[in-house]
C-alpha atoms as a PDB file:
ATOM      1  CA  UNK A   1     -31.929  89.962 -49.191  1.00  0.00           C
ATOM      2  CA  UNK A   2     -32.351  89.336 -52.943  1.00  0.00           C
ATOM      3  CA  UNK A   3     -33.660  85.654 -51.816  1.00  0.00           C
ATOM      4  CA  UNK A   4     -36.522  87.063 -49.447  1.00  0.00           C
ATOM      5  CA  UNK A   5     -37.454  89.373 -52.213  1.00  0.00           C
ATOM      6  CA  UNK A   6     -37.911  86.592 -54.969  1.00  0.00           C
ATOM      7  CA  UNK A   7     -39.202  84.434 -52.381  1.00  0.00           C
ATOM      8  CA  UNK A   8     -42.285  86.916 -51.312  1.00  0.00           C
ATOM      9  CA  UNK A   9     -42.832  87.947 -54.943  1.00  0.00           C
ATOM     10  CA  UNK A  10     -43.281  83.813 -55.722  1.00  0.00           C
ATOM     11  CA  UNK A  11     -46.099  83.783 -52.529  1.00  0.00           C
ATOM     12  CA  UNK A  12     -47.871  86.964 -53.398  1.00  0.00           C
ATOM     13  CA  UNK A  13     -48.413  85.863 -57.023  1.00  0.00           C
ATOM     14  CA  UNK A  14     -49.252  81.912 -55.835  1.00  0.00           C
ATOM     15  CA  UNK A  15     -51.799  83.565 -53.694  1.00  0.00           C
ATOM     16  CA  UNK A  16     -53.447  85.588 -56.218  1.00  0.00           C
ATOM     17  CA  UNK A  17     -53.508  82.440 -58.370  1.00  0.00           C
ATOM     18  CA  UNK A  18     -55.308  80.951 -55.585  1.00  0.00           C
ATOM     19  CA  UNK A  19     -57.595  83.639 -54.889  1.00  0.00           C
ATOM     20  CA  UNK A  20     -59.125  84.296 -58.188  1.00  0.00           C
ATOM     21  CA  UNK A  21     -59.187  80.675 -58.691  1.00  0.00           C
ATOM     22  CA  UNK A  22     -60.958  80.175 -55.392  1.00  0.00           C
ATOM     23  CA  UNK A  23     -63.161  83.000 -56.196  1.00  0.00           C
ATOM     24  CA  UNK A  24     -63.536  81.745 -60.084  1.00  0.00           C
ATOM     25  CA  UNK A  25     -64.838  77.985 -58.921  1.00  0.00           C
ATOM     26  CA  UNK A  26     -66.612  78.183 -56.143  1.00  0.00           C
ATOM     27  CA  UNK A  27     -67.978  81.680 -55.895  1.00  0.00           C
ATOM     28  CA  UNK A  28     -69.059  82.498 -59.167  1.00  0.00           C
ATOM     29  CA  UNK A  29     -71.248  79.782 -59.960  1.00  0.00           C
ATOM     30  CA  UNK A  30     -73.882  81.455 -57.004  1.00  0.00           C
ATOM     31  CA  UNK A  31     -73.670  85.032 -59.014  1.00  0.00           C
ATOM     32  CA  UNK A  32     -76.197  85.300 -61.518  1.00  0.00           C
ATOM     33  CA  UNK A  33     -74.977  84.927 -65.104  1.00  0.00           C
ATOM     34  CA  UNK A  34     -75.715  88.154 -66.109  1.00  0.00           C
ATOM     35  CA  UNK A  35     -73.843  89.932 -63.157  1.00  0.00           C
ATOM     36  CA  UNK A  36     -70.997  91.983 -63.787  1.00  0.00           C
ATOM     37  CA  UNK A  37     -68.209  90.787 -62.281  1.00  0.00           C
ATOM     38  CA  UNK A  38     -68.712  87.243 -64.597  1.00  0.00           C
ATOM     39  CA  UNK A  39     -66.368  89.831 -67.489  1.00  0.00           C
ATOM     40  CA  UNK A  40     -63.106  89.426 -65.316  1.00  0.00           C
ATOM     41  CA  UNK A  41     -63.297  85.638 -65.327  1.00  0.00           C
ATOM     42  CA  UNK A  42     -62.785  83.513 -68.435  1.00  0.00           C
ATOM     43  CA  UNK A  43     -65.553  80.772 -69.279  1.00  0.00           C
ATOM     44  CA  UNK A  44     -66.224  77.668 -66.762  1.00  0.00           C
ATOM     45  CA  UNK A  45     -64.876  75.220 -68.846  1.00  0.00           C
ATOM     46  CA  UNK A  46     -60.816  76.822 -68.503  1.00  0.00           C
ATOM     47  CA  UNK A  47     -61.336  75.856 -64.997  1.00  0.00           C
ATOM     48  CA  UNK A  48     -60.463  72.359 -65.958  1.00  0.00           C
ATOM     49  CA  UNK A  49     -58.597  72.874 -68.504  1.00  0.00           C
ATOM     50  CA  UNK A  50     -56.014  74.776 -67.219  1.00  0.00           C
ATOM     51  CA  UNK A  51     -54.681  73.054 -64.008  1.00  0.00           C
ATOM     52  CA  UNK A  52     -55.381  69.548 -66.523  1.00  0.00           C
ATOM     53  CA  UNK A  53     -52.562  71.298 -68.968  1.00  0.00           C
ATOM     54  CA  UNK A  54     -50.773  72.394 -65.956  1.00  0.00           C
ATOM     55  CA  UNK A  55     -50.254  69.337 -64.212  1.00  0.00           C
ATOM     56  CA  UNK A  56     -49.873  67.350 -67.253  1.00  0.00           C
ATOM     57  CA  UNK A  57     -46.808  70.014 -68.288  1.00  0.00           C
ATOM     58  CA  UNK A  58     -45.422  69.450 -64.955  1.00  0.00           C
ATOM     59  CA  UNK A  59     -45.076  65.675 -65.486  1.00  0.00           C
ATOM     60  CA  UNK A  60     -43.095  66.203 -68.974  1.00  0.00           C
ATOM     61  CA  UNK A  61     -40.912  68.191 -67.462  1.00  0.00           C
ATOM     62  CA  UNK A  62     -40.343  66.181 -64.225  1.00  0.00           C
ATOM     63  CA  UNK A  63     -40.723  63.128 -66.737  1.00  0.00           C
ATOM     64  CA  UNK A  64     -37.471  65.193 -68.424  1.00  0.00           C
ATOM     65  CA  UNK A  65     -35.444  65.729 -65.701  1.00  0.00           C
ATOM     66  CA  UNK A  66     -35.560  62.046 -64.439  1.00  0.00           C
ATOM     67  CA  UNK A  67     -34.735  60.967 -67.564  1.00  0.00           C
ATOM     68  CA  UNK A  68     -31.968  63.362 -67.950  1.00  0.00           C
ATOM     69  CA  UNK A  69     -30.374  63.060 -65.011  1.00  0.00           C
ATOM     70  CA  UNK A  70     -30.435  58.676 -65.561  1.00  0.00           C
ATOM     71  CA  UNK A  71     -28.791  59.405 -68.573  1.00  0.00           C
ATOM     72  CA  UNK A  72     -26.409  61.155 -67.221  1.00  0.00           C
ATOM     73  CA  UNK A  73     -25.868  58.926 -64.581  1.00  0.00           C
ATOM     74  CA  UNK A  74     -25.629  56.219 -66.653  1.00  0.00           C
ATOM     75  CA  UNK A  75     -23.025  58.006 -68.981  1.00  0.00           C
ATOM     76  CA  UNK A  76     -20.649  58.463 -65.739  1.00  0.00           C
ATOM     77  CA  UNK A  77     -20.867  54.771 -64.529  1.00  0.00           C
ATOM     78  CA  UNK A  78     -19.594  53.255 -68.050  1.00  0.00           C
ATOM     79  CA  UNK A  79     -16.962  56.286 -67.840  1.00  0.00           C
ATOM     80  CA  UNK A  80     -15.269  54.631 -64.520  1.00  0.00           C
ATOM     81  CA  UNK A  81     -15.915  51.301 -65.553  1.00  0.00           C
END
C-alpha cells in the first residue's frame, strides 16, 4: 500500500511539472505581456535553463553511478584473482 501511495504522489507531481511547463512554453508566449497570469511564471529564458541544468545533473550522477559501480566491480575481480 505504502508503494501505490509513493508511486501516485511521484505521477501527480511529474504531471504538474508537465503542466505548468506545458502551459509556461507554449501557452504563454500568445498572452499579452502585460496579462496577469505572466506573475506565476518565472522569465522565458529559465525555460532553457532549467531542463539544460537538469539533464546535465542527471548525466553526473548517472556518469557517478557507472563509474562507481566499475570500480567496484573491478575491486571484486582482483579480490578472486
Amino acid at each position: 500500500m505504502g508503494n501505490q501511495v509513493v508511486g501516485l504522489g511521484l505521477v501527480a507531481v511529474s504531471l504538474i511539472i508537465f503542466l505548468y511547463y506545458t502551459a509556461w512554453v507554449i501557452l504563454l508566449p500568445f498572452i499579452d505581456s502585460q496579462h496577469v497570469i505572466h506573475k506565476y511564471f518565472l522569465p522565458r529564458a529559465y525555460a532553457v535553463a532549467i531542463p539544460l541544468a537538469a539533464g546535465l545533473l542527471l548525466l553526473l550522477f548517472v556518469g557517478v553511478f557507472i563509474t562507481y559501480v566499475m570500480l567496484k566491480n573491478q575491486k571484486g575481480t582482483k579480490k578472486a584473482q
